[in-house]
C-alpha atoms as a PDB file:
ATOM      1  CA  UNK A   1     299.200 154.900 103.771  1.00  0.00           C
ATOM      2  CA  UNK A   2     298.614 155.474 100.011  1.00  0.00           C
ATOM      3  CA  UNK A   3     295.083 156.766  99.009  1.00  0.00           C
ATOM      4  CA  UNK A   4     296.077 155.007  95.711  1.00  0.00           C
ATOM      5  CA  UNK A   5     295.117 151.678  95.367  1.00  0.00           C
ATOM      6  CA  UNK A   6     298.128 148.970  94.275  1.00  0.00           C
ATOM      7  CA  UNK A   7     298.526 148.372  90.310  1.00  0.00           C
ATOM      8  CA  UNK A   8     298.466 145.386  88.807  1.00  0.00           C
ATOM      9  CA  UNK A   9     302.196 144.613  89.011  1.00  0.00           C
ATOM     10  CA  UNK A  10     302.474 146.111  92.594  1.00  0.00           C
ATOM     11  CA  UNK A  11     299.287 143.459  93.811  1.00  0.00           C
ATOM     12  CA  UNK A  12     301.552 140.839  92.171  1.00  0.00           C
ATOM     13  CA  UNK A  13     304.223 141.974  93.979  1.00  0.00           C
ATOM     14  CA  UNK A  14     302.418 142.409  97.254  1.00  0.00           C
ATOM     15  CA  UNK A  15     300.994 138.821  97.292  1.00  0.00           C
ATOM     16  CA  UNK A  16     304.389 137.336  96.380  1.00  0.00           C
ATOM     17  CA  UNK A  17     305.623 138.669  99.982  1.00  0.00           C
ATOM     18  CA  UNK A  18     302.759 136.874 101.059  1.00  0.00           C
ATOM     19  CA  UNK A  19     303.564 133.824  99.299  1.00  0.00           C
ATOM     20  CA  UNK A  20     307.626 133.308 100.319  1.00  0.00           C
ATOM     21  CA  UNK A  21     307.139 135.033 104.133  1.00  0.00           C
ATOM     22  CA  UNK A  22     309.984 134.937 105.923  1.00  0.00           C
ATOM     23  CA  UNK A  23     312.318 134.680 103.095  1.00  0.00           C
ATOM     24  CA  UNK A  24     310.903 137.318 100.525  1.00  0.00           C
ATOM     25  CA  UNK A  25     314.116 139.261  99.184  1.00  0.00           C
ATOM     26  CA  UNK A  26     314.583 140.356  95.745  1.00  0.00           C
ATOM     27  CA  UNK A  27     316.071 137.589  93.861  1.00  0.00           C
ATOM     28  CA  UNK A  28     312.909 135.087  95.090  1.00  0.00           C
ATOM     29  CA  UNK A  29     310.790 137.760  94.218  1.00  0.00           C
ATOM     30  CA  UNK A  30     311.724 137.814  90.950  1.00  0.00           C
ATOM     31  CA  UNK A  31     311.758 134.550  90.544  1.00  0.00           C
ATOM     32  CA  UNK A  32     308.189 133.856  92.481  1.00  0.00           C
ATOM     33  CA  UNK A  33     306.896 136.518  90.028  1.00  0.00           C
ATOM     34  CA  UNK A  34     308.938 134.754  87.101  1.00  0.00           C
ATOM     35  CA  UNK A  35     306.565 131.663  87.642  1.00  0.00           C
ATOM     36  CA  UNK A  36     303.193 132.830  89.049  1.00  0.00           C
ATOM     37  CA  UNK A  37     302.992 135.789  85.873  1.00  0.00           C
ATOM     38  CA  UNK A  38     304.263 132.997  83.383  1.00  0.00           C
ATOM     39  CA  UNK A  39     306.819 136.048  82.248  1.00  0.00           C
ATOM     40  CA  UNK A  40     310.153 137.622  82.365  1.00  0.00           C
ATOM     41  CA  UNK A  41     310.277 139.937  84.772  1.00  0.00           C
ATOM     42  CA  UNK A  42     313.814 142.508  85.823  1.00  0.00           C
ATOM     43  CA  UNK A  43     315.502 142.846  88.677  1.00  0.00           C
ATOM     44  CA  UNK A  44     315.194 146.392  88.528  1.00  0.00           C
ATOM     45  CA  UNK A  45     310.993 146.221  88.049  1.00  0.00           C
ATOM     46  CA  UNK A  46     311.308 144.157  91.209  1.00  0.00           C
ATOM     47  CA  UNK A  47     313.103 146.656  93.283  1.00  0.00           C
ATOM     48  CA  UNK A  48     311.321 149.778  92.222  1.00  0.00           C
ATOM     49  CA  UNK A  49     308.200 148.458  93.017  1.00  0.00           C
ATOM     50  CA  UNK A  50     309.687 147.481  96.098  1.00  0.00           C
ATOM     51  CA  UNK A  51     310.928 150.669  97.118  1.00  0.00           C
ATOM     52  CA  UNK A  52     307.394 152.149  95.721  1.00  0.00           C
ATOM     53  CA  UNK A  53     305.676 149.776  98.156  1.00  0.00           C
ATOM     54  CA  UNK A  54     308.125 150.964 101.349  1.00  0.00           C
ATOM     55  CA  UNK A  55     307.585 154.576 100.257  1.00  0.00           C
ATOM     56  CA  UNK A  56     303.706 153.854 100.364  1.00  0.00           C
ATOM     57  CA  UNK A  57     303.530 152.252 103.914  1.00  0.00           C
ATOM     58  CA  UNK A  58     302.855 148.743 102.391  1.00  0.00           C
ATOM     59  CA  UNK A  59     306.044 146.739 103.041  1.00  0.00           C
ATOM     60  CA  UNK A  60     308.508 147.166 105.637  1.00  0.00           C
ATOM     61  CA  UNK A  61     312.449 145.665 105.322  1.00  0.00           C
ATOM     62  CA  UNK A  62     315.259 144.155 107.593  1.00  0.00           C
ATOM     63  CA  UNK A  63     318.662 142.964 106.814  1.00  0.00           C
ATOM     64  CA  UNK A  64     319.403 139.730 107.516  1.00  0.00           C
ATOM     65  CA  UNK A  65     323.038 138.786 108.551  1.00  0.00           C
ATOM     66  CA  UNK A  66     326.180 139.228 106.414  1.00  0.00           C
ATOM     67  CA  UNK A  67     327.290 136.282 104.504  1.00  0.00           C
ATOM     68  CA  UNK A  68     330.454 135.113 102.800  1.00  0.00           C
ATOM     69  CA  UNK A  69     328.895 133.973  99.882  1.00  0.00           C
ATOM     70  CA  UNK A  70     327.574 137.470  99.303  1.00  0.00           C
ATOM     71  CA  UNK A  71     330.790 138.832  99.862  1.00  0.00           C
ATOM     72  CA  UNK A  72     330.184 139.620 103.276  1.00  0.00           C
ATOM     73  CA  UNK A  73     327.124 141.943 102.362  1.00  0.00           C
ATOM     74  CA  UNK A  74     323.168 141.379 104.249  1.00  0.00           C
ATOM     75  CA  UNK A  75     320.259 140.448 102.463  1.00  0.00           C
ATOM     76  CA  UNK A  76     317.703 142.645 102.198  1.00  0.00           C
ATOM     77  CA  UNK A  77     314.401 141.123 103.595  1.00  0.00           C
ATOM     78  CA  UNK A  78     310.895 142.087 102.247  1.00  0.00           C
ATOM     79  CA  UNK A  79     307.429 141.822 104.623  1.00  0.00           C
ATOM     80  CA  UNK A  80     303.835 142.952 104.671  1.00  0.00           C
ATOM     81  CA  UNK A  81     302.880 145.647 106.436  1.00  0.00           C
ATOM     82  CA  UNK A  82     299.078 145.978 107.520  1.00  0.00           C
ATOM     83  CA  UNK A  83     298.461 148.793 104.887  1.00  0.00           C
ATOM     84  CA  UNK A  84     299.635 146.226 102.540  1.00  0.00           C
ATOM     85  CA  UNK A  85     297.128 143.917 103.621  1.00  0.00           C
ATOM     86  CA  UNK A  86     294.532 146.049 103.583  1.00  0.00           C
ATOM     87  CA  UNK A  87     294.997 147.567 100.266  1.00  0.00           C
ATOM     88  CA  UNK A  88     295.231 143.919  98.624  1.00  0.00           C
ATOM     89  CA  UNK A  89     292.111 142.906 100.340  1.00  0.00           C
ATOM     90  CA  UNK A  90     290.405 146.513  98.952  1.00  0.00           C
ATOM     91  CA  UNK A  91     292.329 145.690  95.792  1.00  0.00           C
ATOM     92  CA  UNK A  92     290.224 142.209  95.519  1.00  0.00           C
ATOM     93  CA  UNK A  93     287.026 143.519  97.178  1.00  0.00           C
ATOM     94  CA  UNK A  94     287.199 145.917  94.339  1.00  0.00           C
ATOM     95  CA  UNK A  95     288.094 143.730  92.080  1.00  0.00           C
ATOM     96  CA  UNK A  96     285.176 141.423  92.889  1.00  0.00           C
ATOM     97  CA  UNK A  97     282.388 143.899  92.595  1.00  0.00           C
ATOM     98  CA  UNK A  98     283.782 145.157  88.989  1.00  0.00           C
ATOM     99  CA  UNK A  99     283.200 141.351  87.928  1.00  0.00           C
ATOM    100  CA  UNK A 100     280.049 141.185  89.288  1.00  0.00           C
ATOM    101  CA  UNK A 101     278.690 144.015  87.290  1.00  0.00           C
ATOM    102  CA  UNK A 102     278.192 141.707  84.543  1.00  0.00           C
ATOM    103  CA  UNK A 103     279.385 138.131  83.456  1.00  0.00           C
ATOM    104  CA  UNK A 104     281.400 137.785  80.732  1.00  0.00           C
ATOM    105  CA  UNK A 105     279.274 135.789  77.513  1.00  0.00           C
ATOM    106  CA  UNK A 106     280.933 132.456  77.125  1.00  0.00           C
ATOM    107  CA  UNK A 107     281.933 133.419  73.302  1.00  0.00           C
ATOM    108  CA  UNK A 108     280.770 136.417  70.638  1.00  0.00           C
END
């Protein structure tokens, strides 16, 4: 596991597995992303936080079976792996106690 805590982008990531389980590959990724961040977002930002994420310990992969609408190729399949978990929840933990250093004034 990563000393490192996740980034931003690679919590958004992380919770987006979360979010679409079973059926997390790149394209609904992207597109989870696409509407949670209110953004564009590449493919290619997708997968190399992806592959950042496996090289990390945080998320795991499987291929799913070959179809003919994909030209007879597998999906790649994106999951959670405990160290994932446990960095998001030290991600928020973190996150938490920053905000609670001080609330923010209502205006200036």
């Amino acid at each position: 596991m990563s000393s490192r805590p996740p980034g931003e982008f690679e919590q958004a990531v992380l919770l987006a597995l979360v979010r679409l389980g079973e059926q997390a590959y790149g394209v609904r990724i992207r597109a989870e992303l696409e509407t949670r961040l209110h953004r564009a977002v590449s493919i290619g930002a997708v997968y190399t936080t992806l592959d950042r994420l496996v090289a990390k310990g945080y998320v795991t992969t499987s291929l799913g079976e070959p179809t003919a609408e994909r030209g007879g190729r597998a999906k790649k399949f994106f999951h959670l792996a405990a160290p994932g978990l446990a960095a998001l929840n030290h991600a928020r933990q973190t996150t938490q106690a920053t905000w609670a250093i001080a609330p923010l004034p209502s205006r200036l």
